[in-house]
C-alpha atoms as a PDB file:
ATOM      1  CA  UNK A   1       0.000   0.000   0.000  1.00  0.00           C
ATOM      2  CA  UNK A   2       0.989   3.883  -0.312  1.00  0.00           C
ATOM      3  CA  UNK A   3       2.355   5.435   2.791  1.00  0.00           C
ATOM      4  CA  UNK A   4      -0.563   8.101   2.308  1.00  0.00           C
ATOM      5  CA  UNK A   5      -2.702   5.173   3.124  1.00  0.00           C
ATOM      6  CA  UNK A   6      -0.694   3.967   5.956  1.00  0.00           C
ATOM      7  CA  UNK A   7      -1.248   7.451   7.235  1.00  0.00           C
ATOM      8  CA  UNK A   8      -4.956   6.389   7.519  1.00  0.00           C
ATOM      9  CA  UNK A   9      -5.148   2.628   8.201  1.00  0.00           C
ATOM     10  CA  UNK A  10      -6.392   3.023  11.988  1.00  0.00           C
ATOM     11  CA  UNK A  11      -9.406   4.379   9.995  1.00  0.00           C
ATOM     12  CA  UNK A  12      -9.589   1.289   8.231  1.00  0.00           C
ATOM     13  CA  UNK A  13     -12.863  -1.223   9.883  1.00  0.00           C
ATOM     14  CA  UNK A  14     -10.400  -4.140  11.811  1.00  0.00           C
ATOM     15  CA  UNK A  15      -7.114  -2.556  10.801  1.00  0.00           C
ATOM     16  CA  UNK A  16      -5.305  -4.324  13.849  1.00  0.00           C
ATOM     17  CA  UNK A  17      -7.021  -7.699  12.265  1.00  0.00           C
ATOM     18  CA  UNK A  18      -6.134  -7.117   8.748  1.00  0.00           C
ATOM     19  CA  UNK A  19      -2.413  -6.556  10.264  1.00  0.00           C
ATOM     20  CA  UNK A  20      -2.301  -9.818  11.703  1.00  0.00           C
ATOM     21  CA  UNK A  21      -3.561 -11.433   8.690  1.00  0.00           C
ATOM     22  CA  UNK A  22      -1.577 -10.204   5.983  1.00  0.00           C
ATOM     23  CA  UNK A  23       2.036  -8.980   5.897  1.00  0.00           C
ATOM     24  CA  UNK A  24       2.079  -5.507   4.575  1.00  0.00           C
ATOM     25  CA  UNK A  25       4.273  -3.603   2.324  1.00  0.00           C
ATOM     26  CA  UNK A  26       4.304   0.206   2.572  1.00  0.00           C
ATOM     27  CA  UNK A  27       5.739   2.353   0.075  1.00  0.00           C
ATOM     28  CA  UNK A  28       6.681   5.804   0.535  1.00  0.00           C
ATOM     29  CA  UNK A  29       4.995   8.340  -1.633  1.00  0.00           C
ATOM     30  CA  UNK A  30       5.093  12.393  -1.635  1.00  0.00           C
ATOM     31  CA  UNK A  31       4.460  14.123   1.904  1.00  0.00           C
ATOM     32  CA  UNK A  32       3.574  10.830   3.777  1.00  0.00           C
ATOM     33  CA  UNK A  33       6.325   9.390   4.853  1.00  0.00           C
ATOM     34  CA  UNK A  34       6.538  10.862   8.225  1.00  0.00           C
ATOM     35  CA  UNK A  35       2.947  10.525   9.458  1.00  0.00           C
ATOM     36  CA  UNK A  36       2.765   6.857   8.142  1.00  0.00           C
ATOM     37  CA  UNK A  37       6.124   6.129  10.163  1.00  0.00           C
ATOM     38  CA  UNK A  38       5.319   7.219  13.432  1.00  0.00           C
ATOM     39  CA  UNK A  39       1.631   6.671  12.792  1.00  0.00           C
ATOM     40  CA  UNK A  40      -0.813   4.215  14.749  1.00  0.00           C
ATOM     41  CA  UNK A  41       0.143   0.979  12.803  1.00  0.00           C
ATOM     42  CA  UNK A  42       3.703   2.242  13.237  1.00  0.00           C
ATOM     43  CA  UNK A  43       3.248   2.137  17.042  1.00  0.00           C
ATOM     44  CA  UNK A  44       1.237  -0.564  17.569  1.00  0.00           C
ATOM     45  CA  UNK A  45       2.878  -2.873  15.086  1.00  0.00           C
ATOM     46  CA  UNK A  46       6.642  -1.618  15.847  1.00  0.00           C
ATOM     47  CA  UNK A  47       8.438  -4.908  17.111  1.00  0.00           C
ATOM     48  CA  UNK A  48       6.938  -6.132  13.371  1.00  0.00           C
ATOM     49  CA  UNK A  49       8.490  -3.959  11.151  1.00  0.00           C
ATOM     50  CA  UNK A  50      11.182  -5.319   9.036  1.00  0.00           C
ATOM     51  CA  UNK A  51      14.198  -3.668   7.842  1.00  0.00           C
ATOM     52  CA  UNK A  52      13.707  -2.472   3.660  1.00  0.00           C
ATOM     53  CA  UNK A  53      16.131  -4.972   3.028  1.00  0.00           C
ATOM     54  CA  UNK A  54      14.038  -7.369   3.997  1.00  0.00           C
ATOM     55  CA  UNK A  55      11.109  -6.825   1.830  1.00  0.00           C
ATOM     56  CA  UNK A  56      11.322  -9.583  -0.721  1.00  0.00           C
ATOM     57  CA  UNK A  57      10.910 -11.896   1.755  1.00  0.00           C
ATOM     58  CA  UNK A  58       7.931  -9.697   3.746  1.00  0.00           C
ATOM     59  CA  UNK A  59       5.125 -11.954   1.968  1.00  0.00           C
ATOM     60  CA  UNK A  60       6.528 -14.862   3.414  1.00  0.00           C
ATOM     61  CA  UNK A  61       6.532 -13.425   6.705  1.00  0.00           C
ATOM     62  CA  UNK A  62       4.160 -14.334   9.572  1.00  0.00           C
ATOM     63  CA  UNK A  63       1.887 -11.879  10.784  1.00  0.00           C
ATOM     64  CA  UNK A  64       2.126  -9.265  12.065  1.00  0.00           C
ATOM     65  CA  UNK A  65       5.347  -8.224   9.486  1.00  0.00           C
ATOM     66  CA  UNK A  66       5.591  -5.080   7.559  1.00  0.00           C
ATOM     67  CA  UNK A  67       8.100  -3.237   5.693  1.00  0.00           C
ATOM     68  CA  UNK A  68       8.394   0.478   5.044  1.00  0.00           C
ATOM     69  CA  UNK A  69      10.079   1.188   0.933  1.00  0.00           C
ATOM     70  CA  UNK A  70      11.450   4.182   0.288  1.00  0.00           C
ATOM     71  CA  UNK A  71      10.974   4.812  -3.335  1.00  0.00           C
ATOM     72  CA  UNK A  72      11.786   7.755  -6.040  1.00  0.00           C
ATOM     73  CA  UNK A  73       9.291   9.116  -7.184  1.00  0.00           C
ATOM     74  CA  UNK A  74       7.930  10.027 -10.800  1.00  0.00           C
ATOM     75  CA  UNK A  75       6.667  13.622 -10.816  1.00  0.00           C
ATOM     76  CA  UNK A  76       4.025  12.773 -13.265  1.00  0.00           C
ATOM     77  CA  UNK A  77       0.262  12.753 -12.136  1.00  0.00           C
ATOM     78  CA  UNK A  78      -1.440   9.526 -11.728  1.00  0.00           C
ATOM     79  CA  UNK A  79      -3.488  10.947 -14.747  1.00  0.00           C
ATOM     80  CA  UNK A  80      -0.595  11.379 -16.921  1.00  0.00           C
ATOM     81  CA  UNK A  81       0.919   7.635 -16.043  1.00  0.00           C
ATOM     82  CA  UNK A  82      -2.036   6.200 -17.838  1.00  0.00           C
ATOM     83  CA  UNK A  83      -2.434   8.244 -20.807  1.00  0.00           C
ATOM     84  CA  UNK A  84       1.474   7.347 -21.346  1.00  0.00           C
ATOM     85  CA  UNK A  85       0.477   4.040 -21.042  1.00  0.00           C
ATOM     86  CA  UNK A  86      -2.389   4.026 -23.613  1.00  0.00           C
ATOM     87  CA  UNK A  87       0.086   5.522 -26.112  1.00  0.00           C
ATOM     88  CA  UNK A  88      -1.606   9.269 -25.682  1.00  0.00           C
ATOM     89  CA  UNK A  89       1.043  12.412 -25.354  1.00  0.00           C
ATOM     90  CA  UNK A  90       1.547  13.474 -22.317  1.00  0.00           C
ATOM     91  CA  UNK A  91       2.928  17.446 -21.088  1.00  0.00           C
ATOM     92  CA  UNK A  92       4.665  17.650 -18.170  1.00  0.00           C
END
C-alpha cells in the first residue's frame, strides 16, 4: 500500500485484524512518509516492522510483518501515467 494510506489505516474497519492477517508492504509516496512512520500501525505494530532490506521476503513473513520502501518518485500525475500508457502524449 501507499504510505498516504498507511497514514490512515487506523481508519480502516479491523485494521489491527487485517495486520495480523496479511504482511504488509508500505511504500513511501510524496508528503507521507513521516505521518505513516510514526503513525498508529507504526506504534502498535513496531516490534513487526522489518528492515527495507528485507522486503522480498515480507510476503513470506508471519503476521504481524511489515516493511516500510522508500521509493523515487515520478513527478508525473497519476493521470498522466495512464495516458502514457495508452500511447496518448503526455505534457509535463
Amino acid at each position: 500500500m501507499g504510505a498516504d494510506n498507511l497514514a490512515g489505516f487506523e481508519h480502516w474497519r479491523g485494521w489491527e485484524d487485517i495486520a495480523r492477517l496479511i504482511p504488509i508492504c508500505v511504500v513511501s509516496r510524496p508528503g507521507a512518509g513521516p505521518r505513516a512512520r510514526l503513525g498508529r500501525l507504526a506504534r502498535r505494530f513496531q516490534g513487526a516492522r522489518l528492515p527495507a532490506s528485507a522486503a522480498m521476503i515480507t510476503p513470506f513473513q508471519k503476521p504481524p510483518a511489515w516493511v516500510y520502501l522508500p521509493a523515487r518518485w515520478n513527478a508525473l500525475s497519476s493521470t498522466a501515467l495512464r495516458a502514457r500508457g495508452r500511447g496518448l502524449s503526455v505534457s509535463d
